[in-house]
N, C-alpha and C. Protein backbone atom coordinates (compact mmCIF):
# COMPACT_ATOMS: atom_id res chain seq x y z
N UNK A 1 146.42 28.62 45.23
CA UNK A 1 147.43 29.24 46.07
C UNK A 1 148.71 28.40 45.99
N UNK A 2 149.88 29.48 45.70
CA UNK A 2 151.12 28.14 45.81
C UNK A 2 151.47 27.44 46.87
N UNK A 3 151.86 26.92 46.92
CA UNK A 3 152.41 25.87 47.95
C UNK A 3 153.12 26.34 49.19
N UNK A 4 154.31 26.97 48.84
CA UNK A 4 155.03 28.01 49.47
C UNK A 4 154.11 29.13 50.53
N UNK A 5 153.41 30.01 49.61
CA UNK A 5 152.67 30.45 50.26
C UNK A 5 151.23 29.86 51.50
N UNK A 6 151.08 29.14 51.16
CA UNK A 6 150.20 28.36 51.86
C UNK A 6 151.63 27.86 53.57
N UNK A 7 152.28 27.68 53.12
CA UNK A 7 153.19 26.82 54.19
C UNK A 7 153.47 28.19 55.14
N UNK A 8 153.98 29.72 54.52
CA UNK A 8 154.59 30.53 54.72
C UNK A 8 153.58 31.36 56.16
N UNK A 9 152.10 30.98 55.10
CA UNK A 9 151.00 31.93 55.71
C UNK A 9 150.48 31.21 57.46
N UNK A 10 150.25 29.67 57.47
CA UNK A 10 150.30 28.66 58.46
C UNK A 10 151.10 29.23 59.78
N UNK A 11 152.26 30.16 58.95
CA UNK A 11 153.17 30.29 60.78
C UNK A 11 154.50 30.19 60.10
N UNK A 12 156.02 30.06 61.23
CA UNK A 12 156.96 30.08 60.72
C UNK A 12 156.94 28.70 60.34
N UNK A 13 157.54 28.25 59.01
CA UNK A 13 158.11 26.76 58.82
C UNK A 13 159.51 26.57 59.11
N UNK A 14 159.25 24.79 59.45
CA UNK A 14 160.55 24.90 59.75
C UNK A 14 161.38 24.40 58.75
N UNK A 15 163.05 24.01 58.59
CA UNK A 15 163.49 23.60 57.27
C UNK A 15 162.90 22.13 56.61
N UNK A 16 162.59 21.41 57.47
CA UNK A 16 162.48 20.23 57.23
C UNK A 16 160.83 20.64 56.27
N UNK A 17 159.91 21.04 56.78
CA UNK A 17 158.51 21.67 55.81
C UNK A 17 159.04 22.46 54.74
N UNK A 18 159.71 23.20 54.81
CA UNK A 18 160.03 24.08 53.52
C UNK A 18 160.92 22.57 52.37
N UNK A 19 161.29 21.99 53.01
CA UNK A 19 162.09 20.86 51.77
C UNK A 19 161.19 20.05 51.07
N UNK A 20 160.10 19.92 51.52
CA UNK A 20 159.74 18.82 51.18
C UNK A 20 158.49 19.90 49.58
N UNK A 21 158.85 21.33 49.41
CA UNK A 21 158.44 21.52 48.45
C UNK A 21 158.85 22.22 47.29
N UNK A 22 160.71 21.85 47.79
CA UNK A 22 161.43 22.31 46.81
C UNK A 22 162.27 21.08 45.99
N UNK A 23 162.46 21.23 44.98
CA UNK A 23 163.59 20.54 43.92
C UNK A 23 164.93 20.22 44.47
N UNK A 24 165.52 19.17 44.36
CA UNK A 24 166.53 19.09 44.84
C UNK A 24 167.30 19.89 44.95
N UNK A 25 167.62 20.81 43.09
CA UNK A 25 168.53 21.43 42.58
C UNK A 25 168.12 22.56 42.56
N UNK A 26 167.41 23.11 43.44
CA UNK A 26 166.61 24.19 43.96
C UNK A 26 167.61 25.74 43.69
N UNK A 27 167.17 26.73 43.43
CA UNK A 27 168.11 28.10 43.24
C UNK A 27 167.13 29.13 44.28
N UNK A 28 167.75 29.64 45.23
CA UNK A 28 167.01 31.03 45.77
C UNK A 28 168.08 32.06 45.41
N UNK A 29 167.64 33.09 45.09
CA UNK A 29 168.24 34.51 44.61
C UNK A 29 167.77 35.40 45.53
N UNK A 30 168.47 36.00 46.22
CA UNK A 30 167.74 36.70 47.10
C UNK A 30 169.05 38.38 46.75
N UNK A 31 168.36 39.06 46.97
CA UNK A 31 169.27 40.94 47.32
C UNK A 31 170.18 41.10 48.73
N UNK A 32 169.93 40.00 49.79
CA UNK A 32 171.05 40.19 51.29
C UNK A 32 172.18 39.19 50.73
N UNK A 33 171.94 38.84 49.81
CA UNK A 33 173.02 37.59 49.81
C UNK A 33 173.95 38.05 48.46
N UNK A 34 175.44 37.71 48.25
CA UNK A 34 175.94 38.39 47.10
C UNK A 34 175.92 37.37 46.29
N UNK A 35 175.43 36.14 46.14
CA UNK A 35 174.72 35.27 45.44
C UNK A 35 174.32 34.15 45.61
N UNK A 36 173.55 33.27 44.52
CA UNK A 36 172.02 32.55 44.88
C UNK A 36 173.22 31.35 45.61
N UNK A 37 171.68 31.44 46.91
CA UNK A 37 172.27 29.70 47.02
C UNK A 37 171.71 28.45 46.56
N UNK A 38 172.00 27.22 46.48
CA UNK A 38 171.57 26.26 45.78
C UNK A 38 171.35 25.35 46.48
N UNK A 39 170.57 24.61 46.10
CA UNK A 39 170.16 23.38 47.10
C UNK A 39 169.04 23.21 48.02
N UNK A 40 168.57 21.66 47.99
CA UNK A 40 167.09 21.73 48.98
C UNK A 40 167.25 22.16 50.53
N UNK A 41 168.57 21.39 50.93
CA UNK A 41 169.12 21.74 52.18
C UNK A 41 169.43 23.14 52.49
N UNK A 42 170.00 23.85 51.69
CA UNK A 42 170.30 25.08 51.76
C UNK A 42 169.74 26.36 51.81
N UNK A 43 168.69 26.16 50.88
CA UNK A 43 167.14 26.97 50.32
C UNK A 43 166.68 26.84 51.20
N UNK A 44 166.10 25.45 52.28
CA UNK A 44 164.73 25.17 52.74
C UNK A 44 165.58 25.90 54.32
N UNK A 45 166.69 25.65 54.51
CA UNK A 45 167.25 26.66 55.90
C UNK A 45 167.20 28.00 55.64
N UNK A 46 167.16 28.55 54.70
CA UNK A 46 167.41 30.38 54.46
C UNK A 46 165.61 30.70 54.51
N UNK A 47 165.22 30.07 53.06
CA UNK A 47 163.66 30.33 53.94
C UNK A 47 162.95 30.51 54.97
N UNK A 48 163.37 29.04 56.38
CA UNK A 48 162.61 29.10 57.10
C UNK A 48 163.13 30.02 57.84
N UNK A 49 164.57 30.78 58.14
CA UNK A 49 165.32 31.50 58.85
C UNK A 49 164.60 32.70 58.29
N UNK A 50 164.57 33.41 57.25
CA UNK A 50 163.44 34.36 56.50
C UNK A 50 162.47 34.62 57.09
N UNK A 51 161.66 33.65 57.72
CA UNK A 51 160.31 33.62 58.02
C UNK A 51 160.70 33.78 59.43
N UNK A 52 161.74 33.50 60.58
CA UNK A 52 162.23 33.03 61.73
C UNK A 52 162.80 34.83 62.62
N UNK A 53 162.85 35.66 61.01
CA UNK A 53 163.85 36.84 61.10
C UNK A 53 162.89 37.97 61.00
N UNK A 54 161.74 37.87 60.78
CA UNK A 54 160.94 39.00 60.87
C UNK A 54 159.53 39.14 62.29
N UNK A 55 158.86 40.19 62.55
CA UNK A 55 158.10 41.03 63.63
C UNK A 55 157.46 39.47 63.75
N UNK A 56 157.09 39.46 62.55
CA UNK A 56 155.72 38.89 62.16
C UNK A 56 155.65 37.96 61.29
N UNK A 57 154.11 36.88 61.04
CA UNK A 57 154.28 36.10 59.53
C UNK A 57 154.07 37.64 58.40
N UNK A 58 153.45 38.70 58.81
CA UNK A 58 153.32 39.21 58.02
C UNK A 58 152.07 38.82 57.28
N UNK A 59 151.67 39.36 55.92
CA UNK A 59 150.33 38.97 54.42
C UNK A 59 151.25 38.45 53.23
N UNK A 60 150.65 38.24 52.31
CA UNK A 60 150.68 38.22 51.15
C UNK A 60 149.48 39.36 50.74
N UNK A 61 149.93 39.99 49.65
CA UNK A 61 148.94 41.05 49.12
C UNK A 61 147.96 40.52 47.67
N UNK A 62 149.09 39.84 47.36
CA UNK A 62 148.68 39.33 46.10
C UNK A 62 149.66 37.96 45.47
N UNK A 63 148.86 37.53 44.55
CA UNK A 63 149.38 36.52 43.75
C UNK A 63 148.73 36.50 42.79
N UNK A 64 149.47 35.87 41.92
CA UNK A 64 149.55 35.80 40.12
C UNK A 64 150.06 34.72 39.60
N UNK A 65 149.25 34.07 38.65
CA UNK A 65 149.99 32.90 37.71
C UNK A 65 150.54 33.58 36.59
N UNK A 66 151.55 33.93 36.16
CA UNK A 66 152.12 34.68 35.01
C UNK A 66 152.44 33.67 34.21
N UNK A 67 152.39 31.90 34.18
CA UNK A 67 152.33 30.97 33.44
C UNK A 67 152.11 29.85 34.11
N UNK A 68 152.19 28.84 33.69
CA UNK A 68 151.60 27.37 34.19
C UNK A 68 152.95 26.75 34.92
N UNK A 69 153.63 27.55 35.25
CA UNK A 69 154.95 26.85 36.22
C UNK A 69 155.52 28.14 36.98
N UNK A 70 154.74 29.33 36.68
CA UNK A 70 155.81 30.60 37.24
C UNK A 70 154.71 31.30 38.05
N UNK A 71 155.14 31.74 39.29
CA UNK A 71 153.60 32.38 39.93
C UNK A 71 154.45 33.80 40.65
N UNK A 72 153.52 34.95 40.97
CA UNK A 72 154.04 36.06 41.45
C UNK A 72 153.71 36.36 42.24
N UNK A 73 154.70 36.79 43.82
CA UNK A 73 154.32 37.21 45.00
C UNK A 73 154.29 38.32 45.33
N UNK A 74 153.34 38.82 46.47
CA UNK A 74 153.78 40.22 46.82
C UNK A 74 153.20 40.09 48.38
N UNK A 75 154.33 40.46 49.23
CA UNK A 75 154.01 40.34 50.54
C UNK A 75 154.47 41.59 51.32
N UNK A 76 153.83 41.93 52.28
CA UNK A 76 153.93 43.25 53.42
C UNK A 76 154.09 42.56 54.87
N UNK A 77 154.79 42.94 55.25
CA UNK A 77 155.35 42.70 56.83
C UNK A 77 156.13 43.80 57.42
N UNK A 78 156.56 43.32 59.04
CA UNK A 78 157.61 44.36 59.53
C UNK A 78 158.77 43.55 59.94
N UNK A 79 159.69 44.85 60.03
CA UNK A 79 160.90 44.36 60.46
C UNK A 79 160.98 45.28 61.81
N UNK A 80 161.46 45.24 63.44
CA UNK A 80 161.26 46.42 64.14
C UNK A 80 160.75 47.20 64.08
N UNK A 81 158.71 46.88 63.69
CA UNK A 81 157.92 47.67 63.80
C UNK A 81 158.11 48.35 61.98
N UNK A 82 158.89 48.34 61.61
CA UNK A 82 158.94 49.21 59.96
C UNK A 82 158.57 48.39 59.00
N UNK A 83 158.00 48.91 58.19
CA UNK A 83 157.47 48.43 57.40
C UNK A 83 158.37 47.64 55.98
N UNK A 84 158.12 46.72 55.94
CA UNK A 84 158.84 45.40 54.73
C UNK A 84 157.83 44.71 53.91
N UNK A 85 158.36 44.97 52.56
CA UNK A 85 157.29 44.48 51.60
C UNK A 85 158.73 43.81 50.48
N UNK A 86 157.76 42.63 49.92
CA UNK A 86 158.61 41.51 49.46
C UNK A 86 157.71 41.74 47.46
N UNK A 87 158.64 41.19 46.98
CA UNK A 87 158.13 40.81 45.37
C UNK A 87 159.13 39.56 44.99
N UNK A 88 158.04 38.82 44.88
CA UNK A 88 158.99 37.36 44.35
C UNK A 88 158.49 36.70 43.49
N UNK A 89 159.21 35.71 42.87
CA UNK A 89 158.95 34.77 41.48
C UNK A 89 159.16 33.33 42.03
N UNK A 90 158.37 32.58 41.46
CA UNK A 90 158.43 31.35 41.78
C UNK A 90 158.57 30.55 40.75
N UNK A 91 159.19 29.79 40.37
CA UNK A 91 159.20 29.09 39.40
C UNK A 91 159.73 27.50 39.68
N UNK A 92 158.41 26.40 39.58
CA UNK A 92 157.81 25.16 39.92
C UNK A 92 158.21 24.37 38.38
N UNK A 93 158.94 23.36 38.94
CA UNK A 93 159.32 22.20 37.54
C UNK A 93 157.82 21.20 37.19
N UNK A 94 157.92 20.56 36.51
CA UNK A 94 157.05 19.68 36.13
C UNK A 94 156.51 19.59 36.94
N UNK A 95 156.98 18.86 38.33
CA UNK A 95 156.45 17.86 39.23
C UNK A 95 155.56 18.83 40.43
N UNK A 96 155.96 19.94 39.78
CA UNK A 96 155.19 21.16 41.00
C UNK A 96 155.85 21.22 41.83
N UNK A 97 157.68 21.15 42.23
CA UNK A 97 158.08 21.58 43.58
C UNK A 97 159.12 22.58 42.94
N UNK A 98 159.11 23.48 43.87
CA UNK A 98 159.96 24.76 43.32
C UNK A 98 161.52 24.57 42.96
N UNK A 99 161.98 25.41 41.79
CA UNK A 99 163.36 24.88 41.73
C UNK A 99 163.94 26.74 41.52
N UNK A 100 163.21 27.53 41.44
CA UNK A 100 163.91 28.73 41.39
C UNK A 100 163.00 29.80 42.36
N UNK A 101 163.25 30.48 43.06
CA UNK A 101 162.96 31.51 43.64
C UNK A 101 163.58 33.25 43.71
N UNK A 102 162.85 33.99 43.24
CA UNK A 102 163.92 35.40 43.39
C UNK A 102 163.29 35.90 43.96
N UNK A 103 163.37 36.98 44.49
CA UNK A 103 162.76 38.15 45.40
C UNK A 103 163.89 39.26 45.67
N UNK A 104 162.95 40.23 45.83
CA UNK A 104 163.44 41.92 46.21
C UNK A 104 162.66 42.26 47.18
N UNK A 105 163.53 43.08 48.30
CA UNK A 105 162.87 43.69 49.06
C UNK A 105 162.99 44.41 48.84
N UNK A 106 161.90 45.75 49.93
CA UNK A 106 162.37 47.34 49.94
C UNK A 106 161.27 47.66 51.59
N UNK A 107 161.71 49.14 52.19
CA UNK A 107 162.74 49.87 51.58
C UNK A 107 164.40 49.34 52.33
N UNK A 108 164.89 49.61 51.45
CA UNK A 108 166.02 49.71 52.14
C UNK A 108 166.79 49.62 53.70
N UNK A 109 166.42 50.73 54.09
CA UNK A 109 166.70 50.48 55.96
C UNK A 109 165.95 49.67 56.45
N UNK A 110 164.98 49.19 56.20
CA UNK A 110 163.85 47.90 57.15
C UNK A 110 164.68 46.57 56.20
N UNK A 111 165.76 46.85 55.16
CA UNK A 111 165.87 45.21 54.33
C UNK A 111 167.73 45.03 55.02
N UNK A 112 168.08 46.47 55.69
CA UNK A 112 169.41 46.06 56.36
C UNK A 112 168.94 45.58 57.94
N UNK A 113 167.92 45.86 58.34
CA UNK A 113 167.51 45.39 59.61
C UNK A 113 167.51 43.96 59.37
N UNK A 114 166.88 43.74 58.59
CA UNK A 114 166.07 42.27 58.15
C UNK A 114 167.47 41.34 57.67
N UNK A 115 168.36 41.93 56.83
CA UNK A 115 169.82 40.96 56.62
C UNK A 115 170.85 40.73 57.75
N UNK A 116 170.20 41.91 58.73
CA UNK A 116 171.43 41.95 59.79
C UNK A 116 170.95 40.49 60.81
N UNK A 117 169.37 40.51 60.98
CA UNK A 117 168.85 39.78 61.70
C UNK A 117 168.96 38.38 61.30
N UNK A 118 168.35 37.95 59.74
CA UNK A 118 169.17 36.78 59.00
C UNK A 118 170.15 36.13 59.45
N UNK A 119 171.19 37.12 59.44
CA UNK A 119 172.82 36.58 59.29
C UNK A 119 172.71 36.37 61.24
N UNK A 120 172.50 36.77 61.70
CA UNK A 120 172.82 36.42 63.49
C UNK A 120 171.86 35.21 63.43
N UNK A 121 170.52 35.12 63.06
CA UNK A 121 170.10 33.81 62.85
C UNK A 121 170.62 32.31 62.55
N UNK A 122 171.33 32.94 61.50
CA UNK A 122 171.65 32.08 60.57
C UNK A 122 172.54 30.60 61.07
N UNK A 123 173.06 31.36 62.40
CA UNK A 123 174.13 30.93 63.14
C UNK A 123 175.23 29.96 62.15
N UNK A 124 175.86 30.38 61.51
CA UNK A 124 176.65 30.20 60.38
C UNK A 124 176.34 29.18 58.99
N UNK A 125 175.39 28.78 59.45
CA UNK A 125 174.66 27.87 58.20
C UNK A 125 174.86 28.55 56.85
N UNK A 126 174.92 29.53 56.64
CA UNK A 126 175.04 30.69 55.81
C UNK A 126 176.61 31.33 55.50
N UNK A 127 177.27 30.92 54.69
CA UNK A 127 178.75 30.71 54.99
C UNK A 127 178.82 32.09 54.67
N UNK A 128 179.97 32.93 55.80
CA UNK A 128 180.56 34.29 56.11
C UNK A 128 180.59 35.38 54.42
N UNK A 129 181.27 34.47 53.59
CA UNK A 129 181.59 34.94 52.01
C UNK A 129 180.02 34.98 51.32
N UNK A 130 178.47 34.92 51.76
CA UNK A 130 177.83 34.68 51.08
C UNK A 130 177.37 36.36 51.56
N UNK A 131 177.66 36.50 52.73
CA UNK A 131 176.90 38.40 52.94
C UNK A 131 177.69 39.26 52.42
N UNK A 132 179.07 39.53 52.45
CA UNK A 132 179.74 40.83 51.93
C UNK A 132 180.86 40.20 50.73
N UNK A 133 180.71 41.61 50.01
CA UNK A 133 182.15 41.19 49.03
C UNK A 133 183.29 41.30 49.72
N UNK A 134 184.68 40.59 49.78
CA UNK A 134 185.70 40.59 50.15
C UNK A 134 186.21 41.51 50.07
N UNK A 135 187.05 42.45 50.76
CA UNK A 135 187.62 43.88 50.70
C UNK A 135 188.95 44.01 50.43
């Protein structure tokens, strides 16, 4: 079981647990954000806020080693009772602590509930220019 998942499934983590199993130079890619953020500090706060922003811990449905450093998630939860399901990639450097993460949610209206909730979380840790394109 990855690491991540194991921490995720335990309950919400907080940032300080989520750091200690990522790469310094860590990348999360996420679909609420208009692009990846970087960093252990940065990653290990959006994660645990992730986990901080939904009904529930939610499952994992499944997992997959698709290679000896890359593993595949698939998780079901709610957002206000609706239903939220996750697909993510993990990808672990040598040393086994994560340095890339992507994920997609769906559907749609349960993943604007879920970004809206994020970003009020976030309480600005999450700088204003990282949710919308400039108009």
């Amino acid at each position: 079981m990855h690491p991540l998942r194991s921490l995720r499934e335990a309950g919400s983590p907080t940032p300080e647990q989520v750091a200690k199993l990522l790469a310094e130079n860590v990348v999360f890619n996420s679909p609420v954000l208009i692009r990846a953020i970087e960093g252990r500090d940065a990653v290990s706060f959006a994660i645990a806020n992730s986990s901080r922003s939904r009904d529930s811990v939610g499952k994992y449905v499944l997992e997959s080693k698709l290679d000896a450093r890359t593993t595949f998630l698939r998780w079901e939860g709610t957002i206000d009772g609706h239903k939220l399901e996750s697909l993510e990639i993990l990808v672990d450097d040598e040393n086994g602590q994560l340095v890339e993460r992507t994920i997609a949610y769906r559907p749609f209206p349960a993943v604007q509930i879920f970004r809206d909730r994020m970003r009020a979380n976030a309480g600005g840790k999450i700088p204003d220019d990282m949710w919308d394109y400039p108009v």
